[in-house]
N, C-alpha and C. Protein backbone atom coordinates (compact mmCIF):
# COMPACT_ATOMS: atom_id res chain seq x y z
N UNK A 1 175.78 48.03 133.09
CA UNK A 1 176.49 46.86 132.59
C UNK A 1 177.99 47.10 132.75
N UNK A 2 178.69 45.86 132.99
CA UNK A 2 179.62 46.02 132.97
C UNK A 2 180.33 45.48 132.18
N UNK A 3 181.62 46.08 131.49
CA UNK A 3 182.62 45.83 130.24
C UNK A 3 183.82 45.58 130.80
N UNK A 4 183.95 44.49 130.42
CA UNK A 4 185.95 43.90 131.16
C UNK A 4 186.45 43.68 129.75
N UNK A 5 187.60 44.42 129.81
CA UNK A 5 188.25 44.06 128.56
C UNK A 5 190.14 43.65 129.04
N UNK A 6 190.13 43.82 130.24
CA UNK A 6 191.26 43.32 130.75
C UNK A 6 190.86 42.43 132.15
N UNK A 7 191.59 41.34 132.72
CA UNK A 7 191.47 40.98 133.93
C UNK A 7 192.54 41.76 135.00
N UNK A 8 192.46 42.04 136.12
CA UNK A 8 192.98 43.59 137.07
C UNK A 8 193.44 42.45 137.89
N UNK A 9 193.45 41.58 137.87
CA UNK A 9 194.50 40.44 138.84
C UNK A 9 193.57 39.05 139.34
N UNK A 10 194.32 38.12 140.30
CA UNK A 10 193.23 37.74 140.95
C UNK A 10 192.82 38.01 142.47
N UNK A 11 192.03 37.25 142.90
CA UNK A 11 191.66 37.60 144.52
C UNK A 11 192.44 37.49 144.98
N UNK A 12 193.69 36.67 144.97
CA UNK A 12 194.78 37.00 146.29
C UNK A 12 196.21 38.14 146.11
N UNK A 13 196.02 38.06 144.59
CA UNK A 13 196.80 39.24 144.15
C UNK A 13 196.47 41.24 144.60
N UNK A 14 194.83 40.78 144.75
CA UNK A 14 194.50 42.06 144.75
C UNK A 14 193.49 42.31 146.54
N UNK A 15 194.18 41.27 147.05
CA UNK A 15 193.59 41.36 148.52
C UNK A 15 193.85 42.61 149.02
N UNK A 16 192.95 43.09 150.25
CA UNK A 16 192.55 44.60 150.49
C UNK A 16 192.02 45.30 149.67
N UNK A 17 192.09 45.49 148.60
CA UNK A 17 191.01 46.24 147.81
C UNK A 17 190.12 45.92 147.63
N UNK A 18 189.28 45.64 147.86
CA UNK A 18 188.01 44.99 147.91
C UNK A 18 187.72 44.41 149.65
N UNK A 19 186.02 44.48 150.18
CA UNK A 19 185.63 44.16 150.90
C UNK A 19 184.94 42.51 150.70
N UNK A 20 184.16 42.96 149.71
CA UNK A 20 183.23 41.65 149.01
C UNK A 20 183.56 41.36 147.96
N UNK A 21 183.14 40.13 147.53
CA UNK A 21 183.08 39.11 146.24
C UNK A 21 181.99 38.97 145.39
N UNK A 22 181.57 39.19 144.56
CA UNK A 22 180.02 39.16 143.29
C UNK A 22 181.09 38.18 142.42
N UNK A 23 180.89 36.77 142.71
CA UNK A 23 180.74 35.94 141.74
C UNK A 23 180.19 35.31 140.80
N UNK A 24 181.13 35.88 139.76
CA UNK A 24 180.13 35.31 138.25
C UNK A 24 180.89 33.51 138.09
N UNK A 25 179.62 32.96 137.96
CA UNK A 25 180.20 31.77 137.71
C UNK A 25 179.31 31.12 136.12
N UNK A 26 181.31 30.42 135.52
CA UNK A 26 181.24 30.38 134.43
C UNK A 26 181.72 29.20 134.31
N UNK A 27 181.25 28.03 133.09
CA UNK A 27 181.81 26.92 132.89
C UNK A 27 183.11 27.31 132.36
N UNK A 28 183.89 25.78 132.01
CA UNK A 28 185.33 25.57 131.41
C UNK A 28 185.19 26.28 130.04
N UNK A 29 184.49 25.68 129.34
CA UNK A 29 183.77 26.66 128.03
C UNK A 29 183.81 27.92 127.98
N UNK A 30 183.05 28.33 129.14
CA UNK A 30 183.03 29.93 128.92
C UNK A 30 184.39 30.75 129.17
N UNK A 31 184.92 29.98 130.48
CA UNK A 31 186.14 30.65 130.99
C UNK A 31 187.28 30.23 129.76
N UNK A 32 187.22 29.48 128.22
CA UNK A 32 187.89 29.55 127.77
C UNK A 32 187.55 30.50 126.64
N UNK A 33 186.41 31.32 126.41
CA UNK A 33 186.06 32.11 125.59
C UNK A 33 186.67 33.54 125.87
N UNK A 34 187.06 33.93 124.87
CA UNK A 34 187.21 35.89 125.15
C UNK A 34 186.00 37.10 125.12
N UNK A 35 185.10 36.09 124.76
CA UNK A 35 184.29 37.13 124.63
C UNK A 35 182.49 36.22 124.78
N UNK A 36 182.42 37.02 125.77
CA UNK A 36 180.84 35.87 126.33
C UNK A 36 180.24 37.01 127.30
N UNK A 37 178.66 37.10 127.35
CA UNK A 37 177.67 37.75 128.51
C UNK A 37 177.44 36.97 129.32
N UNK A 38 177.69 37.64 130.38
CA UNK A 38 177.17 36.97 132.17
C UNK A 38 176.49 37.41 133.08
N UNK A 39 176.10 37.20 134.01
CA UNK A 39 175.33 37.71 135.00
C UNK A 39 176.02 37.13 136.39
N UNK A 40 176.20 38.28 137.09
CA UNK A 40 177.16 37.95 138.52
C UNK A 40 175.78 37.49 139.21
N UNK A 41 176.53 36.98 140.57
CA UNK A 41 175.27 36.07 141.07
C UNK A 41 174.31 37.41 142.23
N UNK A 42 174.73 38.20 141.97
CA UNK A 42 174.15 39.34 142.53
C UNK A 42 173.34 40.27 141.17
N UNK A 43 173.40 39.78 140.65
CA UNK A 43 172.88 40.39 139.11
C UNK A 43 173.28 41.32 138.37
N UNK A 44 174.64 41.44 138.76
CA UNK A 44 175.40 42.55 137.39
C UNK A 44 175.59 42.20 136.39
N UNK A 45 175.23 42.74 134.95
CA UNK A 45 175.01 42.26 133.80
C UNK A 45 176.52 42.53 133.41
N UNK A 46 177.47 41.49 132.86
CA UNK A 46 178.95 41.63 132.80
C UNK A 46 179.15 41.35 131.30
N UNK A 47 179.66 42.02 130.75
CA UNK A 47 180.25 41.56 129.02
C UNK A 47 181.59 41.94 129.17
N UNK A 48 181.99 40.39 128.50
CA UNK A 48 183.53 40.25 128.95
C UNK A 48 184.19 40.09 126.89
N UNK A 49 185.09 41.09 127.21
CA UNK A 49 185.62 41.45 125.46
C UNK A 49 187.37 41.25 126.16
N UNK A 50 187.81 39.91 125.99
CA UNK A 50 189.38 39.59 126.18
C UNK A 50 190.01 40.14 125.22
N UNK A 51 191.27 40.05 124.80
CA UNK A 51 191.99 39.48 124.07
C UNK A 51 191.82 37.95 123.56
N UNK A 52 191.86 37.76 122.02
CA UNK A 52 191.58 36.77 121.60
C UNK A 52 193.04 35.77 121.92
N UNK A 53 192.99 34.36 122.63
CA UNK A 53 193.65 33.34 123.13
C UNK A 53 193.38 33.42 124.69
N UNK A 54 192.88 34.30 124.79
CA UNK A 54 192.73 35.17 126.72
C UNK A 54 192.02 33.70 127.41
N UNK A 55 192.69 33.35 128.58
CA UNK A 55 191.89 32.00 129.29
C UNK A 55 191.17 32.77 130.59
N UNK A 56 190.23 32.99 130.93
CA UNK A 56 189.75 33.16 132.06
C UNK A 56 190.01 32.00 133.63
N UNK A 57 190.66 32.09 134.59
CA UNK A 57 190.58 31.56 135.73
C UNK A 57 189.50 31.75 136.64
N UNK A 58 190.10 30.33 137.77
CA UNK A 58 188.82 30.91 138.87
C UNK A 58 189.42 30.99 139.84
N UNK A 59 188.81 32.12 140.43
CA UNK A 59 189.67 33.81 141.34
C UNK A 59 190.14 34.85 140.42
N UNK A 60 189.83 34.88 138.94
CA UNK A 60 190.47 36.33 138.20
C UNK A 60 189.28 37.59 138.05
N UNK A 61 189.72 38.61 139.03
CA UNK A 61 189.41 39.64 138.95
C UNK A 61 188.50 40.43 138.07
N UNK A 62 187.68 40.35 137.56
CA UNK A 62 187.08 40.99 136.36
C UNK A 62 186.59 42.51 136.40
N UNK A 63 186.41 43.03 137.66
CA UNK A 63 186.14 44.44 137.99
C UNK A 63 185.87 44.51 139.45
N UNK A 64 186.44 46.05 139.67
CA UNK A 64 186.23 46.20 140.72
C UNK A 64 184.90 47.25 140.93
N UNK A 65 184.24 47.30 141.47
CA UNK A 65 182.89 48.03 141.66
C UNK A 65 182.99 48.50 143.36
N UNK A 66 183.41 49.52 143.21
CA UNK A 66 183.38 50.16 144.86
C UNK A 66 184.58 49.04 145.37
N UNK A 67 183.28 48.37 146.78
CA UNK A 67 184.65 47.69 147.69
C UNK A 67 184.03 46.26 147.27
N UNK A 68 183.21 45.93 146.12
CA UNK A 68 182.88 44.71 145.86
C UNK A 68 183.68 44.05 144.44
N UNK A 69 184.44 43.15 144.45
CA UNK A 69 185.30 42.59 143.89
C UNK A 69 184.32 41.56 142.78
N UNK A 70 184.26 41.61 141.58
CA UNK A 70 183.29 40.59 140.75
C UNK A 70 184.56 40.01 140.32
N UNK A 71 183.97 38.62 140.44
CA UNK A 71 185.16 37.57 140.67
C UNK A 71 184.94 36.32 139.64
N UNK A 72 185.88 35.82 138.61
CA UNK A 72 185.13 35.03 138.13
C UNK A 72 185.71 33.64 138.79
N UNK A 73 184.53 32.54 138.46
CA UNK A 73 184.05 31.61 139.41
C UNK A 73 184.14 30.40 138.61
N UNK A 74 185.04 29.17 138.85
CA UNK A 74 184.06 28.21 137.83
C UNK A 74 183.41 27.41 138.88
N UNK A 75 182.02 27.44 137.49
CA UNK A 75 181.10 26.51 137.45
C UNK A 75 181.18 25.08 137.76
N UNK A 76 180.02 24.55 138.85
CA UNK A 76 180.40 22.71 138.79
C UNK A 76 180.20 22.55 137.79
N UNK A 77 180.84 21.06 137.42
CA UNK A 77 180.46 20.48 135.78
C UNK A 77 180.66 19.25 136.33
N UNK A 78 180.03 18.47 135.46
CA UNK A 78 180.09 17.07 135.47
C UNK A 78 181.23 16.52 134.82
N UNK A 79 182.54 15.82 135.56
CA UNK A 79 183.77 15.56 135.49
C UNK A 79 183.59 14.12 135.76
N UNK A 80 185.08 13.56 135.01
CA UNK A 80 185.37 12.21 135.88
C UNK A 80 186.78 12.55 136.77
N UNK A 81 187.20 11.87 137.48
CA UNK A 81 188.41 11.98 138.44
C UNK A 81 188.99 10.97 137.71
N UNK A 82 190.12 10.74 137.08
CA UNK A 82 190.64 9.58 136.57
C UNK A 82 192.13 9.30 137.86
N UNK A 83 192.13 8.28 138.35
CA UNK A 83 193.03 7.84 139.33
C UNK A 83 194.16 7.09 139.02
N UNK A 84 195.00 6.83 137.94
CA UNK A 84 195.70 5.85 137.68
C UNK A 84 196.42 5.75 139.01
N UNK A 85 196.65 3.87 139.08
CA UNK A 85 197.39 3.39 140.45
C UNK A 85 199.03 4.04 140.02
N UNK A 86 199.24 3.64 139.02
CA UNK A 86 200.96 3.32 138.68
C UNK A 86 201.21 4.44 137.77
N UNK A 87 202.76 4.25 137.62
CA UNK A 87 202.96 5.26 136.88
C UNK A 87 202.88 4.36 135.34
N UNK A 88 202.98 3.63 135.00
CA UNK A 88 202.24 2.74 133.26
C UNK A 88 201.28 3.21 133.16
N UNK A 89 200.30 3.03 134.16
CA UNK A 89 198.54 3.76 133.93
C UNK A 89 198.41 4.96 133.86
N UNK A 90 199.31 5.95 134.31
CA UNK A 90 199.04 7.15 134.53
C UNK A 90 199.42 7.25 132.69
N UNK A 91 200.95 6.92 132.54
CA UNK A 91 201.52 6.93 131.03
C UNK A 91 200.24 6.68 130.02
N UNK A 92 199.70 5.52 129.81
CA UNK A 92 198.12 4.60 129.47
C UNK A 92 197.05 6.02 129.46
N UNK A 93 196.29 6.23 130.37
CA UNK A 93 195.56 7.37 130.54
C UNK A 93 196.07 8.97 130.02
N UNK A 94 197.15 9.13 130.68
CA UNK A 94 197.19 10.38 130.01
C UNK A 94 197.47 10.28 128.00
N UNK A 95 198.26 9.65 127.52
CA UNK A 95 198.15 9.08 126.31
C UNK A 95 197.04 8.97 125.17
N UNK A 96 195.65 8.30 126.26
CA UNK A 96 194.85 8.15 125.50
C UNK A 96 193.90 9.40 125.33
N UNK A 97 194.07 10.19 126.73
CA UNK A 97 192.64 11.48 126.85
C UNK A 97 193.70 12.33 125.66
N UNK A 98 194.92 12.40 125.62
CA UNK A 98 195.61 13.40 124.74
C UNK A 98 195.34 12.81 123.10
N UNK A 99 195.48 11.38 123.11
CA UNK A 99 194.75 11.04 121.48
C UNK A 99 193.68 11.49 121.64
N UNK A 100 192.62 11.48 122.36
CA UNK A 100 191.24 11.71 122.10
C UNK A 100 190.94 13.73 122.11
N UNK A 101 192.07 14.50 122.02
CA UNK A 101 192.04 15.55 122.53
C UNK A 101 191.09 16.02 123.49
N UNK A 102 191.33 15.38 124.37
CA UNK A 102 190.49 16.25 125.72
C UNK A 102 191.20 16.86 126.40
N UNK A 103 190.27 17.60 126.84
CA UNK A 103 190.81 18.65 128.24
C UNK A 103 190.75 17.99 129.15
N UNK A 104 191.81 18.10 129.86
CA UNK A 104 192.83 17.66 131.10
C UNK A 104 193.35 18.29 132.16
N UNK A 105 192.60 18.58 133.61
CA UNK A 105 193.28 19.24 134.48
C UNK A 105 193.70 18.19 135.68
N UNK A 106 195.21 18.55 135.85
CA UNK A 106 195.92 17.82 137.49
C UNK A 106 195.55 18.52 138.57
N UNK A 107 195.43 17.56 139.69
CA UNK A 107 194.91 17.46 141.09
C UNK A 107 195.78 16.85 141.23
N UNK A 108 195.49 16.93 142.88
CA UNK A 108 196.46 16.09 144.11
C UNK A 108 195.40 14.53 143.92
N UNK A 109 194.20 14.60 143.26
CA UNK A 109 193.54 13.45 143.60
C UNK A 109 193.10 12.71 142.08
N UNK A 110 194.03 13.01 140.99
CA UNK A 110 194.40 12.43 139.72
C UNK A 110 193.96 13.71 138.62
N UNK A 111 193.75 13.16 137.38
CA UNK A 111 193.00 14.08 136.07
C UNK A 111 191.88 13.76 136.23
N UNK A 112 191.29 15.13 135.86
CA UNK A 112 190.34 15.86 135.11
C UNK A 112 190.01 15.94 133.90
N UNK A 113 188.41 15.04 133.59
CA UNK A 113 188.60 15.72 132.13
C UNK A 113 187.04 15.33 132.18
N UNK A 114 186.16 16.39 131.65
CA UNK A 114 184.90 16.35 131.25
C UNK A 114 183.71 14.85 131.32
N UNK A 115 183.23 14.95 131.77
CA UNK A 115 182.58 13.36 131.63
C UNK A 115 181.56 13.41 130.12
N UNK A 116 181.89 11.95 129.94
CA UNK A 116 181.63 11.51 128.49
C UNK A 116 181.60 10.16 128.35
N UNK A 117 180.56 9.68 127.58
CA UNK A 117 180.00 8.22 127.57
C UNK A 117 181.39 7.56 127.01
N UNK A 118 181.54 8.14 125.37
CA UNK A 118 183.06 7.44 125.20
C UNK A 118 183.89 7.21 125.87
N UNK A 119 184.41 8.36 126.93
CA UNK A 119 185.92 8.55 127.49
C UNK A 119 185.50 6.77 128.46
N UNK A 120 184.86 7.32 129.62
CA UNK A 120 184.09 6.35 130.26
C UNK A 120 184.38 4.78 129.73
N UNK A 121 183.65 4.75 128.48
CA UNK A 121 183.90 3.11 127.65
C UNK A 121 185.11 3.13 127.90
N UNK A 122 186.04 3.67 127.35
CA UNK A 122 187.52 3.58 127.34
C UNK A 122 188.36 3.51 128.20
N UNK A 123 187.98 4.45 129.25
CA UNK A 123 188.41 3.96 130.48
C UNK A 123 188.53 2.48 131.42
N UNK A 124 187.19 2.67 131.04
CA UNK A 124 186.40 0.79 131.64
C UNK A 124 187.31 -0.12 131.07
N UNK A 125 187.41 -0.03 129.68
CA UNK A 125 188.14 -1.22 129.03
C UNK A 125 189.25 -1.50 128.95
N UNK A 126 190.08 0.16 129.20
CA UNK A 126 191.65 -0.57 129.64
C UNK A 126 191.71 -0.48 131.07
N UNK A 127 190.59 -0.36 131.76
CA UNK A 127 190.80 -1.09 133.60
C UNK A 127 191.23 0.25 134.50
N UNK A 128 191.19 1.41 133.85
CA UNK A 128 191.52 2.36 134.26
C UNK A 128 190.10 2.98 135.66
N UNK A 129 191.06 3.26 136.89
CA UNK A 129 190.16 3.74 137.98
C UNK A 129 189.67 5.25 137.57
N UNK A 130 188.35 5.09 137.58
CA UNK A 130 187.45 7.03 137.40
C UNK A 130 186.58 6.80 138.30
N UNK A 131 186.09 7.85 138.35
CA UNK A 131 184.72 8.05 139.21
C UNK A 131 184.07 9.52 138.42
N UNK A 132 183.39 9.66 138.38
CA UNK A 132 182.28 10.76 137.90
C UNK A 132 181.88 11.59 139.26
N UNK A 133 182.27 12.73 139.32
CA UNK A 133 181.83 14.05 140.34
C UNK A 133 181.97 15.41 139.66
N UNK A 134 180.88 16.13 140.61
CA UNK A 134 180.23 17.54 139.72
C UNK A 134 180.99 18.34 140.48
N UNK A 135 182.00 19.12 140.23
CA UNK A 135 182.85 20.04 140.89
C UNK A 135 183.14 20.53 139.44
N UNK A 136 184.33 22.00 140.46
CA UNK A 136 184.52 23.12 139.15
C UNK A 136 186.01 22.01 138.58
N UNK A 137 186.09 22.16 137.03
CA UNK A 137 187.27 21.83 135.92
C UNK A 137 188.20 23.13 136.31
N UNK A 138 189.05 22.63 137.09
CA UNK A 138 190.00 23.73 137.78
C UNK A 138 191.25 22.46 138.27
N UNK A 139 192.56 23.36 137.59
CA UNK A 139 193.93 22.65 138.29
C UNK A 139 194.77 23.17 137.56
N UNK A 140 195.89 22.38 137.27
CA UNK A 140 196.85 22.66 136.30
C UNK A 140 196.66 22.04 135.23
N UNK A 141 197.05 22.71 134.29
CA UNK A 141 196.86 21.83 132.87
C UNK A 141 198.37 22.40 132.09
N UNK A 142 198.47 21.88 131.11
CA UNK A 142 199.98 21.78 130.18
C UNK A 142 199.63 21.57 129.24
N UNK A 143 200.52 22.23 128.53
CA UNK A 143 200.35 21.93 126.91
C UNK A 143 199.63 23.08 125.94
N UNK A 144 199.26 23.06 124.51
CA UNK A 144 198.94 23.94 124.04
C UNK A 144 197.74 24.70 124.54
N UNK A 145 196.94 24.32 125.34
CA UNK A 145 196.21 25.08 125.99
C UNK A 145 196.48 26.24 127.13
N UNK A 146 197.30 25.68 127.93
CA UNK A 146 198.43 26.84 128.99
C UNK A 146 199.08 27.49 128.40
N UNK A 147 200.08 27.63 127.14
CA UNK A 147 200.19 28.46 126.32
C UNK A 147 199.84 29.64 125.94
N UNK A 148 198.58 29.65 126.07
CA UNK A 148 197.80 31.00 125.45
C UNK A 148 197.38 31.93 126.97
N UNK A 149 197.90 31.27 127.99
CA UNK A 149 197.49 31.66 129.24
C UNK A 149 198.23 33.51 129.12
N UNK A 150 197.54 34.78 129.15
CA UNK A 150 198.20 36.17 129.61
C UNK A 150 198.55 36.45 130.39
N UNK A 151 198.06 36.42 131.16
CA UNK A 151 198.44 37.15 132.49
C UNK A 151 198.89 35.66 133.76
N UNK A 152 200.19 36.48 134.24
CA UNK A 152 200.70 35.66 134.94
C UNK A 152 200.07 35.23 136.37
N UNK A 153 199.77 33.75 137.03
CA UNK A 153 199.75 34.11 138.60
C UNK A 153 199.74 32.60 138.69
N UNK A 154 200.02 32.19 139.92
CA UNK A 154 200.18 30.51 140.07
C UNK A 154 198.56 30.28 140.35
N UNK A 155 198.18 29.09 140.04
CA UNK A 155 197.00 28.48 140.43
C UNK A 155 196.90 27.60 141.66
């Protein structure tokens, strides 16, 4: 088994050391936990003991094992893409997912934020463009959640 109690960088930080990749893949959930059991997709049994506020990324390093790099991964999840046309709608949308405290990640192709029957209603009704797709909850995000981010590296 393996014990990570620090992350050792990510994949492009720590390129050349490593030959291969053993990706553990973990939801938004998990990658926001400090402390959770996994299984790499090659079957290494991984227990991950952070620092408590510790955010896990995807590409952060979790151990190196020989020349195979265990990598953590996020998970698809069932997301909406929220598209506002304008910048009012974008103002409108981001406004409301932040009253509703949701998690929120930016793309080149709008926000991110978990799919949910409510959000959805709400969306619909102030006319706001979404679509629902299963990809990893990965981008930039702001605010008290990036905050607690440790270890430095651009996304």
């Amino acid at each position: 088994m393996t014990i990570v109690t620090a992350v050792l960088g990510t994949v492009e930080s720590l390129c050349g050391r490593f030959e291969s990749e053993d990706p553990v893949l973990l939801s938004s959930e998990e990658r926001a936990s400090a402390h959770l059991a996994a299984r790499s997709q090659a079957g290494r049994e991984v227990r991950i003991s952070l620092p408590r506020g510790t955010e896990i990324n995807d590409g952060d390093v979790l151990a190196l094992d020989g020349t195979t790099a265990v990598v953590a991964r996020a998970a698809p999840e069932a997301l909406y893409v929220v598209n506002p046309g304008d910048a009012f709608t974008w103002g409108v949308a981001g406004y409301q997912l932040g009253n509703l405290h949701r998690p929120v990640r930016f793309s080149d192709d709008g926000m991110l934020t978990p799919a949910d029957p409510m959000v959805a209603d709400l969306l619909a009704r102030l006319g706001i463009a979404f679509e629902e797709r299963t990809m990893p909850f990965v981008g930039r995000r702001y605010g008290a959640h990036g905050a607690h981010h440790h270890h430095h590296h651009d996304h």
